[in-house]
C-alpha atoms as a PDB file:
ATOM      1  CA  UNK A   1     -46.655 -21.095 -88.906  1.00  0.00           C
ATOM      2  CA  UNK A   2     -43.658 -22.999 -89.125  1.00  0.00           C
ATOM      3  CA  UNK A   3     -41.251 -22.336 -92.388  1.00  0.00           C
ATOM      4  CA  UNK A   4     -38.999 -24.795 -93.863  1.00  0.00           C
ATOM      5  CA  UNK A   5     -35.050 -24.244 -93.782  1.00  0.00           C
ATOM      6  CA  UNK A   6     -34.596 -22.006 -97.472  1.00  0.00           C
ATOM      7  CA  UNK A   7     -32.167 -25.518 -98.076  1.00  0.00           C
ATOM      8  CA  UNK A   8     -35.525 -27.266 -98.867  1.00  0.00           C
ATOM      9  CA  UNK A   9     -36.767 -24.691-101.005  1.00  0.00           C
ATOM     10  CA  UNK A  10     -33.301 -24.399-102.546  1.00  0.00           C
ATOM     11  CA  UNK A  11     -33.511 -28.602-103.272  1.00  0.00           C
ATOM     12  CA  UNK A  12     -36.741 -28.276-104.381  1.00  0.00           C
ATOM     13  CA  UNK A  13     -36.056 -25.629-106.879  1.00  0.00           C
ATOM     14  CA  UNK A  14     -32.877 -27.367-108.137  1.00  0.00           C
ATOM     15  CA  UNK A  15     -35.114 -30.808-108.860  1.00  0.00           C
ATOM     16  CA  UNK A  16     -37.698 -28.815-110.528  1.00  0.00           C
ATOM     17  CA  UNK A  17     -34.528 -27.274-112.952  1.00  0.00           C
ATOM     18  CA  UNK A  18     -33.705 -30.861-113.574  1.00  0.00           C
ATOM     19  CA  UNK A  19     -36.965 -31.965-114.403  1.00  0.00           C
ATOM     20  CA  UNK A  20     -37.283 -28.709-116.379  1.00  0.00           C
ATOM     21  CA  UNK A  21     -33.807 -29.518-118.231  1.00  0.00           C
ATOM     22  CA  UNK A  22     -34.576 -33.534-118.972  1.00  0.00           C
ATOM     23  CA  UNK A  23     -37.939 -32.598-120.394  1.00  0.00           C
ATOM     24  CA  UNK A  24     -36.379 -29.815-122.611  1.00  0.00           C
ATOM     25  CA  UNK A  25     -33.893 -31.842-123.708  1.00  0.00           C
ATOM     26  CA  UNK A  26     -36.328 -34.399-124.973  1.00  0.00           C
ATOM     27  CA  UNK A  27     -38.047 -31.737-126.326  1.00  0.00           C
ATOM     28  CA  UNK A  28     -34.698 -30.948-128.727  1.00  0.00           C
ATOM     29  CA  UNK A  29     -34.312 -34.432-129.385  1.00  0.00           C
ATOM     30  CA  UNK A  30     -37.794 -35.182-130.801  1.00  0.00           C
ATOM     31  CA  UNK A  31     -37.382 -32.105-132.697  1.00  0.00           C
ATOM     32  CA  UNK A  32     -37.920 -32.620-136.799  1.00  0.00           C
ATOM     33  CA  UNK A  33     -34.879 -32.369-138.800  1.00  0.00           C
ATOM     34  CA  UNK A  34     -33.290 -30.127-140.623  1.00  0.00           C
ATOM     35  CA  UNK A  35     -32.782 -27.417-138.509  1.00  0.00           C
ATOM     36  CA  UNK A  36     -31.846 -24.914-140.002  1.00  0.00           C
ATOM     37  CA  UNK A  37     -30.097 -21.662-138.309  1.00  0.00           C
ATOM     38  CA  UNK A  38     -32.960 -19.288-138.489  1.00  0.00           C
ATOM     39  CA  UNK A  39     -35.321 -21.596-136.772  1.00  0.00           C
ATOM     40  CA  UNK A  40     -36.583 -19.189-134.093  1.00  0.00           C
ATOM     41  CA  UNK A  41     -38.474 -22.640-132.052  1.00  0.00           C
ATOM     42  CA  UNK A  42     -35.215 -24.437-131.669  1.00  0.00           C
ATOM     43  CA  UNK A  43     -33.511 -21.445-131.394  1.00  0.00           C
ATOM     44  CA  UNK A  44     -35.523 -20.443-128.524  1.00  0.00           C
ATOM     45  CA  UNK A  45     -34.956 -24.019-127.428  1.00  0.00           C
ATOM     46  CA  UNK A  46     -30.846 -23.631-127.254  1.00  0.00           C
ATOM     47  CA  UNK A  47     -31.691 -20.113-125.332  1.00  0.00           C
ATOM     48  CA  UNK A  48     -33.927 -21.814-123.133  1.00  0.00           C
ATOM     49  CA  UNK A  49     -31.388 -24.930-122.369  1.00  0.00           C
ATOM     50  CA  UNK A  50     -28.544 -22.411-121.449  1.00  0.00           C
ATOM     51  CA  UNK A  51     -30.564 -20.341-118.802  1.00  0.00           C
ATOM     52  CA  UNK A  52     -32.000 -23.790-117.473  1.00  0.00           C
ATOM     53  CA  UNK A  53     -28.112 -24.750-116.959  1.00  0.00           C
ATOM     54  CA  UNK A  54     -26.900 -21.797-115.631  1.00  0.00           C
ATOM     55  CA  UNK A  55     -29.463 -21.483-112.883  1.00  0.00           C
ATOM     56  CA  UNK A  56     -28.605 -25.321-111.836  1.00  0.00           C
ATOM     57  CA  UNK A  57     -24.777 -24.577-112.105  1.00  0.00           C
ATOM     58  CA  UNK A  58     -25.738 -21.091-109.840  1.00  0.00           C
ATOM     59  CA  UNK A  59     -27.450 -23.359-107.380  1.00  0.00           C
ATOM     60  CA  UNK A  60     -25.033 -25.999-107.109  1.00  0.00           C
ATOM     61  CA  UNK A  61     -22.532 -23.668-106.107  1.00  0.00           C
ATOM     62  CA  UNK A  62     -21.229 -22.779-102.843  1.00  0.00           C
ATOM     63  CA  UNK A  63     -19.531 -19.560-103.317  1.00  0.00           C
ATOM     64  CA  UNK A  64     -16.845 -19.423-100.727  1.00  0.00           C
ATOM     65  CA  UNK A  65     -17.811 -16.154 -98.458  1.00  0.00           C
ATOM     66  CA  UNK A  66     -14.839 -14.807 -96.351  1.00  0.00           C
ATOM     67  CA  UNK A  67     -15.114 -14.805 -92.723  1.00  0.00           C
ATOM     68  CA  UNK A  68     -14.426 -11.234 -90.976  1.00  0.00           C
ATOM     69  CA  UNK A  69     -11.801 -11.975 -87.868  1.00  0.00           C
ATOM     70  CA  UNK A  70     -12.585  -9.877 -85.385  1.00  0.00           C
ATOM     71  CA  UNK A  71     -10.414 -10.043 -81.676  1.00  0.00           C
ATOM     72  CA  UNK A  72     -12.328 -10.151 -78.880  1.00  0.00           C
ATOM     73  CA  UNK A  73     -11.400  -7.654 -76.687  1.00  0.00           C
ATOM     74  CA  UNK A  74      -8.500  -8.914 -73.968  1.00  0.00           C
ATOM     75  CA  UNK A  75      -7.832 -11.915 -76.427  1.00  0.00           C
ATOM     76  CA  UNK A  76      -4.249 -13.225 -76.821  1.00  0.00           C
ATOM     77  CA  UNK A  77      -3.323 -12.996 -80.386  1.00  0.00           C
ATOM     78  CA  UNK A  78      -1.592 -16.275 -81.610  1.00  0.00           C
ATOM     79  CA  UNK A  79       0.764 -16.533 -84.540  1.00  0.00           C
ATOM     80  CA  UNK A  80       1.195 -19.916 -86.542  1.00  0.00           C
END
């Protein structure tokens, strides 16, 4: 059984978060007026908006990761 590269899964779970996001946000705008601030349902809502754009931003991020250098043995060490 052949598996996908985890970059497809990775896309795939990123488009879902959009889709997840856009339909959430909808979901704020069509909410009634006035909110007031102990509305637990929109509160829940804003909670729910924040972890949606967190995991994007974590996904859309590539994290630099540093690169041991380690000499080969018998290589000539160069200086710039």
């Amino acid at each position: 059984m052949r598996q996908e590269p985890y970059e497809t899964a990775l896309e795939a779970a990123l488009s879902d978060l959009r889709v997840a996001r856009q339909l959430l946000l909808q979901d704020m705008a069509d909410y009634p007026s006035p909110i007031s601030g102990c509305d637990a349902q929109f509160n829940r809502l804003l909670g729910d908006r924040t972890r949606l754009s967190n995991a994007i931003r974590a996904l859309e991020d590539h994290p630099f990761v540093a690169t041991p250098r380690v000499r080969s043995p018998g290589a000539i060490s160069e200086s710039h």
